[in-house]
C-alpha atoms as a PDB file:
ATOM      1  CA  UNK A   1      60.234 123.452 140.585  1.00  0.00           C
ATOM      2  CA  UNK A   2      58.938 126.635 142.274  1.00  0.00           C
ATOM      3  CA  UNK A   3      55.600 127.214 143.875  1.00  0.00           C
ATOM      4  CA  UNK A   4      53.936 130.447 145.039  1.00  0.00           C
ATOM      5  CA  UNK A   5      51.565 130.280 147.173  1.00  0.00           C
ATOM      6  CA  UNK A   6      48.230 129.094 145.563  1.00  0.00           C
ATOM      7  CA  UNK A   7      49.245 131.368 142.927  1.00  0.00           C
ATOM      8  CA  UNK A   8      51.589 129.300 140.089  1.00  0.00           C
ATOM      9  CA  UNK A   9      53.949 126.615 139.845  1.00  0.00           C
ATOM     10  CA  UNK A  10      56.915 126.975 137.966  1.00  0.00           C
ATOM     11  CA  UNK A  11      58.407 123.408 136.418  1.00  0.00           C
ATOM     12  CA  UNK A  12      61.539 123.429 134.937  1.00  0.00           C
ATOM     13  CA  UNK A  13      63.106 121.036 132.415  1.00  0.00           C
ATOM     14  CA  UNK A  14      66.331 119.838 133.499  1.00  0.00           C
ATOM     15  CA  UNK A  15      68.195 118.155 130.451  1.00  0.00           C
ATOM     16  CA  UNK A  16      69.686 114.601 131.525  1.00  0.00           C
ATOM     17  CA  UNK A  17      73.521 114.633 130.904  1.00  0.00           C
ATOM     18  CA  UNK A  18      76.808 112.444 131.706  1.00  0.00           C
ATOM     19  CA  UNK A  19      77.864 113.340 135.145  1.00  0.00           C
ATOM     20  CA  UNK A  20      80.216 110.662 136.324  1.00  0.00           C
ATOM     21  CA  UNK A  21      82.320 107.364 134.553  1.00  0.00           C
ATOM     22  CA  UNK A  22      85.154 105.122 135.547  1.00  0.00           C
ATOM     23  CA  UNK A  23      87.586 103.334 133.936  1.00  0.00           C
ATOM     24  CA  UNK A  24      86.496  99.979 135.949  1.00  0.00           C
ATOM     25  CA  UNK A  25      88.558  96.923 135.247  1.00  0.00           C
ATOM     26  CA  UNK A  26      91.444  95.503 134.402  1.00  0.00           C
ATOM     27  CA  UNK A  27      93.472  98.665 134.744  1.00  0.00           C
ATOM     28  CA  UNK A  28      96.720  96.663 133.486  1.00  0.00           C
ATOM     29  CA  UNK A  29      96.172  94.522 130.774  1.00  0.00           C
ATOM     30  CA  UNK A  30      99.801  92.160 128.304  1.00  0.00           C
ATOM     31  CA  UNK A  31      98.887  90.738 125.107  1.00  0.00           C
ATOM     32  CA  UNK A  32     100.333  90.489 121.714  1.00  0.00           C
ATOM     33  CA  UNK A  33     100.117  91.816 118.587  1.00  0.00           C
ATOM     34  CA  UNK A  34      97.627  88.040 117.468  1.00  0.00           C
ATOM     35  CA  UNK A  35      95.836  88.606 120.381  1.00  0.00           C
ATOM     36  CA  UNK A  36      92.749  90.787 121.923  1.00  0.00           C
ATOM     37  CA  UNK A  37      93.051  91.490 125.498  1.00  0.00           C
ATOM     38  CA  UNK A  38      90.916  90.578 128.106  1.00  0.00           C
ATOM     39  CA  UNK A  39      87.407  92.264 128.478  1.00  0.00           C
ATOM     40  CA  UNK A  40      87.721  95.497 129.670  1.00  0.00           C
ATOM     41  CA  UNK A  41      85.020  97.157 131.513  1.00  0.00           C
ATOM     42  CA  UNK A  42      83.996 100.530 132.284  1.00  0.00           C
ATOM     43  CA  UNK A  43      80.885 102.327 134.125  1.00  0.00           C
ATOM     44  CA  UNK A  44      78.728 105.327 133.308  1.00  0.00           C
ATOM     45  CA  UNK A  45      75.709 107.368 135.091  1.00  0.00           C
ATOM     46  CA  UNK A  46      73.364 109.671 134.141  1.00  0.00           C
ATOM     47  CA  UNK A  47      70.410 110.618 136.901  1.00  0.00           C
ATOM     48  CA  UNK A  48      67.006 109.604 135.172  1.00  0.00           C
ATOM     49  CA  UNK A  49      68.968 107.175 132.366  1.00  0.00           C
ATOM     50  CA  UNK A  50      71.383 104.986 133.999  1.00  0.00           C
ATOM     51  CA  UNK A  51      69.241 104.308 137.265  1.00  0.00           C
ATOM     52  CA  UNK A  52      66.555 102.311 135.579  1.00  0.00           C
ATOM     53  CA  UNK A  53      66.375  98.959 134.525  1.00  0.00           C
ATOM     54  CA  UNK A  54      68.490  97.503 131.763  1.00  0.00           C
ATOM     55  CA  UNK A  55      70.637  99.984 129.073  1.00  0.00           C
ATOM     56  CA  UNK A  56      70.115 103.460 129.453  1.00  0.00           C
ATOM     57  CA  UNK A  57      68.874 105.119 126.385  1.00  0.00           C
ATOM     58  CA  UNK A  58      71.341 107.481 124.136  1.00  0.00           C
ATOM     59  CA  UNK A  59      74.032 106.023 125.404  1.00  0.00           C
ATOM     60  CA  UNK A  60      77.474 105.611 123.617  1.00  0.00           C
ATOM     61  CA  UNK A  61      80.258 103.954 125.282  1.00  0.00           C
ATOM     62  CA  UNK A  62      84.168 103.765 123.607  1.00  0.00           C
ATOM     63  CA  UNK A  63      87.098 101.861 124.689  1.00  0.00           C
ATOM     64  CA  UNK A  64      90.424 103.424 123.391  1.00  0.00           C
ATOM     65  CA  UNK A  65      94.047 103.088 123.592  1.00  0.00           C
ATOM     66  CA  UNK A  66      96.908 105.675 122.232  1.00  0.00           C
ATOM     67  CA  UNK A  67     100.466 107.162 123.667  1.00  0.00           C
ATOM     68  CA  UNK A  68     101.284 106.956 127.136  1.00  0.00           C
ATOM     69  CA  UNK A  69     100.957 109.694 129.134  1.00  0.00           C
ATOM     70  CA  UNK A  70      98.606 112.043 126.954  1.00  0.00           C
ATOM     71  CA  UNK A  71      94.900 113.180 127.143  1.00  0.00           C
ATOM     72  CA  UNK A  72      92.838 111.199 124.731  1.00  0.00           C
ATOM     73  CA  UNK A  73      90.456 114.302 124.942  1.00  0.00           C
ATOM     74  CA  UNK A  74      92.762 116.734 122.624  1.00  0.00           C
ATOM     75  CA  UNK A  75      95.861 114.229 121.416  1.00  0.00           C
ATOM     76  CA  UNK A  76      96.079 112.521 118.605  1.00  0.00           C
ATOM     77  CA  UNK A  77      96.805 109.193 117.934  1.00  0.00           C
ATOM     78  CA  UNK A  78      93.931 107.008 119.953  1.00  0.00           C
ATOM     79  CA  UNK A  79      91.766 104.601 118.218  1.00  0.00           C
ATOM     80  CA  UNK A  80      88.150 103.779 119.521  1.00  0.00           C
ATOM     81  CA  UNK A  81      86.474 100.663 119.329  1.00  0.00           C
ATOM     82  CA  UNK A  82      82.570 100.241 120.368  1.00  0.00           C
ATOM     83  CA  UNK A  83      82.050  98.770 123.782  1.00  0.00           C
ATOM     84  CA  UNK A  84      78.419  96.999 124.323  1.00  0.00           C
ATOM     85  CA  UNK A  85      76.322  96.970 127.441  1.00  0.00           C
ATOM     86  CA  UNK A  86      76.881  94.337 129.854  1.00  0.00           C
ATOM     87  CA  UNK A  87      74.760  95.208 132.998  1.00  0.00           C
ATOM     88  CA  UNK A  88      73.194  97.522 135.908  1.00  0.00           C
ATOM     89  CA  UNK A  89      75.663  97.922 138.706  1.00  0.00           C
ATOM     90  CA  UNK A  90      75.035  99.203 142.140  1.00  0.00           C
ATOM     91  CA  UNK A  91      71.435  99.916 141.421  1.00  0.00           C
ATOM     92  CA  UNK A  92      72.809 103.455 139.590  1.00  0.00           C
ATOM     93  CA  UNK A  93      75.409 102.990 136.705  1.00  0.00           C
ATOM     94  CA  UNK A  94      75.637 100.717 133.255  1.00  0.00           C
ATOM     95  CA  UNK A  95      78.620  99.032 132.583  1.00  0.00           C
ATOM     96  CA  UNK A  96      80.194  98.503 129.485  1.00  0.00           C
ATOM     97  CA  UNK A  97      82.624  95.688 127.905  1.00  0.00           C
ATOM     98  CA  UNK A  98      84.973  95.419 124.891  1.00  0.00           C
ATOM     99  CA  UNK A  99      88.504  93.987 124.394  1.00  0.00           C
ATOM    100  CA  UNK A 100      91.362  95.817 122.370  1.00  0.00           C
ATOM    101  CA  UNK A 101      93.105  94.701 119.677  1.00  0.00           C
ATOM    102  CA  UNK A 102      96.500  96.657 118.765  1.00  0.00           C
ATOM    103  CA  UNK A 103      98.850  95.389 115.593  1.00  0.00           C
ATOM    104  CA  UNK A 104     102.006  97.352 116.598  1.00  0.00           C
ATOM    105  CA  UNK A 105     103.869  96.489 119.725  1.00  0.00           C
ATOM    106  CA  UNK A 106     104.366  98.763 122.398  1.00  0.00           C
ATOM    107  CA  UNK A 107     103.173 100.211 125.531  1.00  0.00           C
ATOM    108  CA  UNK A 108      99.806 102.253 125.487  1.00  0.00           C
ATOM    109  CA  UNK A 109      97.316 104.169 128.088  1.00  0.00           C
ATOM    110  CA  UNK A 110      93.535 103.145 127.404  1.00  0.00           C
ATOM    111  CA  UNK A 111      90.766 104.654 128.419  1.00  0.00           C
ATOM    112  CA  UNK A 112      86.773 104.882 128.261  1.00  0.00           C
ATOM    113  CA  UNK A 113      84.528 107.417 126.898  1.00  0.00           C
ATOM    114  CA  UNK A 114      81.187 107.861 127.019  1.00  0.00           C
ATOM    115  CA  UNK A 115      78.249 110.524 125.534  1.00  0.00           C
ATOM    116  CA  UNK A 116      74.711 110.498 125.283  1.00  0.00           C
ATOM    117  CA  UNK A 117      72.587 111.383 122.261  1.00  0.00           C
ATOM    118  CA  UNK A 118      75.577 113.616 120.063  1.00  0.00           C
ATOM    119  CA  UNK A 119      76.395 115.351 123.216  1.00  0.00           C
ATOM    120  CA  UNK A 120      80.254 115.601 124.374  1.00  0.00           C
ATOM    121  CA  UNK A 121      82.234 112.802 125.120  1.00  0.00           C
ATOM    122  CA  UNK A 122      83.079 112.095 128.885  1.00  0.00           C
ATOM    123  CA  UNK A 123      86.369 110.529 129.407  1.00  0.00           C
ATOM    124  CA  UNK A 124      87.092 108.397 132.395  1.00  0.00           C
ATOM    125  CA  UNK A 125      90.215 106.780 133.900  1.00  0.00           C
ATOM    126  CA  UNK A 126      90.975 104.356 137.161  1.00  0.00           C
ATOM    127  CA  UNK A 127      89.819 106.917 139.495  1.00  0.00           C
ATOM    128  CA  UNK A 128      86.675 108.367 138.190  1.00  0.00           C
ATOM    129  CA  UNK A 129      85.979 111.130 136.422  1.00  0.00           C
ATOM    130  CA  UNK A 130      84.905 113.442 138.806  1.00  0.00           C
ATOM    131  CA  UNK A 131      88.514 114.971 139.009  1.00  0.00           C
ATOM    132  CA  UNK A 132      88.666 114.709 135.318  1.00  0.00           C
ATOM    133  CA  UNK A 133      90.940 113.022 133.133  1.00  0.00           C
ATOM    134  CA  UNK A 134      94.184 112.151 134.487  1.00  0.00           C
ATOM    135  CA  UNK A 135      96.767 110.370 132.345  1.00  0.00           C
ATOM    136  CA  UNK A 136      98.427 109.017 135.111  1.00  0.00           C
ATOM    137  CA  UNK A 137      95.357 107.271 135.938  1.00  0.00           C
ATOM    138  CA  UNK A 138      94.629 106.128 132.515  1.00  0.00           C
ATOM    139  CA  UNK A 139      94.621 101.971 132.290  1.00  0.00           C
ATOM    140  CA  UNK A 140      97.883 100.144 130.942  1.00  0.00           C
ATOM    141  CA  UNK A 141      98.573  98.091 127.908  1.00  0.00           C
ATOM    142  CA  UNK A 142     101.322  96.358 126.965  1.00  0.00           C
ATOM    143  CA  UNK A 143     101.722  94.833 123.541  1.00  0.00           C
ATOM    144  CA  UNK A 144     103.973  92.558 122.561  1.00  0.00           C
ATOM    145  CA  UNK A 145     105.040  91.933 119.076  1.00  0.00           C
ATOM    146  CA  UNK A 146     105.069  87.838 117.287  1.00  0.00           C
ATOM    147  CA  UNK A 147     108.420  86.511 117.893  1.00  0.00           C
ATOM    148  CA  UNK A 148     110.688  85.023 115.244  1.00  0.00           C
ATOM    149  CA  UNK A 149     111.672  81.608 115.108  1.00  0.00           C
ATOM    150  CA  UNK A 150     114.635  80.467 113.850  1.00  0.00           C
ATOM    151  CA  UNK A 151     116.320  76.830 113.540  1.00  0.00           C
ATOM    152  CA  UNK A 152     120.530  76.864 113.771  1.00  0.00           C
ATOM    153  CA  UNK A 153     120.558  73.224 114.158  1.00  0.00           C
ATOM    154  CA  UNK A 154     118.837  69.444 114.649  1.00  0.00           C
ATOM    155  CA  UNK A 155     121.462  67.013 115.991  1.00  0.00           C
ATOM    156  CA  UNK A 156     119.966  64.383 114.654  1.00  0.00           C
ATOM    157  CA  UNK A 157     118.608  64.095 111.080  1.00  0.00           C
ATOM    158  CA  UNK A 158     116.910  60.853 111.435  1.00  0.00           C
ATOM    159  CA  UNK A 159     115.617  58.524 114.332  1.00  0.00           C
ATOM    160  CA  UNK A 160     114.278  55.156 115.012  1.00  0.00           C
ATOM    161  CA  UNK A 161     111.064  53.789 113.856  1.00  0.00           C
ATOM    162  CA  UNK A 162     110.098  53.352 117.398  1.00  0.00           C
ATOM    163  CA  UNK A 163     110.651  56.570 118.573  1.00  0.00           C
ATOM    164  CA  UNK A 164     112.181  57.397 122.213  1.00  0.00           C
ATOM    165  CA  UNK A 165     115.393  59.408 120.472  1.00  0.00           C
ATOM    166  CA  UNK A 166     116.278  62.304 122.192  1.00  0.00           C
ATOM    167  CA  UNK A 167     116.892  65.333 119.547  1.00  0.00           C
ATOM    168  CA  UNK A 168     118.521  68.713 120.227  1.00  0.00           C
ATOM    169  CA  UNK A 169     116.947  71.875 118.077  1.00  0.00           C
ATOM    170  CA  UNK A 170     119.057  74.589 118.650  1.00  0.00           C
ATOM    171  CA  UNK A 171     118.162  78.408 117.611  1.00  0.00           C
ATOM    172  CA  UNK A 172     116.105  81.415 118.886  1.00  0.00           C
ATOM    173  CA  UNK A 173     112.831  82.620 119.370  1.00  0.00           C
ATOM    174  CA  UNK A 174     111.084  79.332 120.947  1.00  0.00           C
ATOM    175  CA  UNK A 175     108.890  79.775 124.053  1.00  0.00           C
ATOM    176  CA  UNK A 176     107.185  77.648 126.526  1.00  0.00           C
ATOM    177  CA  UNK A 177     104.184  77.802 124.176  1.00  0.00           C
ATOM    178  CA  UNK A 178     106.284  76.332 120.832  1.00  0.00           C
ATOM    179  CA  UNK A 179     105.671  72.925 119.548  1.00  0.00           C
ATOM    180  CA  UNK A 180     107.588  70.409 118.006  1.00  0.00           C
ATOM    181  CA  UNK A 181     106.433  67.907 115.792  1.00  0.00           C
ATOM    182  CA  UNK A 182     107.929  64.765 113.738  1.00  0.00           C
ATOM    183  CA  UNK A 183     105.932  65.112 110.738  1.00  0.00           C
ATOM    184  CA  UNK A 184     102.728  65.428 111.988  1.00  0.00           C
ATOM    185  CA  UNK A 185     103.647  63.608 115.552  1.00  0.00           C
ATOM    186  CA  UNK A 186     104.307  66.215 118.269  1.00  0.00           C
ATOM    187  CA  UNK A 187     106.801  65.255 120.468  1.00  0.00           C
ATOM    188  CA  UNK A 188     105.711  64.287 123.809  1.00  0.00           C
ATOM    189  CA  UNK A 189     108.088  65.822 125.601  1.00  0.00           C
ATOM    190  CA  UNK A 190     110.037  69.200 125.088  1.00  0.00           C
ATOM    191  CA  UNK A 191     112.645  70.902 127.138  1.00  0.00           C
ATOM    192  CA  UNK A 192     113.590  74.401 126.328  1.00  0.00           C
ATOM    193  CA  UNK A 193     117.062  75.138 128.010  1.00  0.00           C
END
């Protein structure tokens, strides 16, 4: 606003926009193809939207993931999920959550993006985006595909009615998380060796 002396006052209208987002946490995230990752959270601010109470209105926040090392702004290849608003941080940014889930394994950059109204998206990495996006900033995902289980032998076919017999499953694939069960009695105990 301008003022002359007694004369006029000149008021102009100053259209809110994005200014500033980050990419906030976890900025390394392992999961598998059967499982979302962790909440991931990112921050946004907008002078006259973002410093008030509660969500700031117009406000649409993405997380993404897509091929390491490139710009989700112009390559293709990223898919975008909604994230939701969580809360108010440091009296002057939102901050938004979703988790990503990704059916192919591999290892992926993600990212958050945010616009208000239709206005352009804002993309934000680990450091801000006040130097713009930088892919080497960009969060990392690794994905991990199911693994396959397979049987080569049992060493024993039958056991006592009691129980107590110690039998050897050979093959590949089992992990600390695999179970074994005796018809529908998991074993009590399992070594993997």
């Amino acid at each position: 606003s301008s003022t002359l002396n007694g004369v006029f006052t000149y008021e102009q209208d100053v259209t809110p926009e994005l200014t500033w987002c980050k990419l906030d946490r976890p900025t390394t995230q392992s999961t598998d193809t059967a499982t979302p990752t962790s909440p991931i959270f990112g921050q946004v601010y907008a002078e006259g939207i973002t410093d008030a109470l509660g969500q700031g209105a117009g406000i649409t926040a993405e997380i993404g993931f897509g091929p390491q090392g490139s710009d989700p702004a112009v390559a293709s290849g990223w898919t975008w999920v909604a994230a939701t608003y969580a809360d108010d941080v440091d009296a002057d940014n939102d901050e938004y959550v979703a988790s990503l889930s990704v059916g192919v394994a591999g290892d992926y950059d993600y990212a958050y993006r945010f616009r208000l109204d239709s206005g352009d998206w804002l993309y934000c990495d680990q450091d801000d985006s006040d130097n713009g996006y930088q892919p080497a900033q960009a969060g990392t995902l690794t994905v991990t595909g199911p693994t396959s289980l397979t049987i080569t032998g049992v060493d024993k076919p039958r056991g006592t009615v009691l129980g107590g017999d110690t039998v050897t499953i050979t093959g590949t694939g089992f992990t600390a998380t695999t179970a074994v069960l005796f018809g529908t009695t998991s074993s009590p105990t399992v070594t993997f060796v």
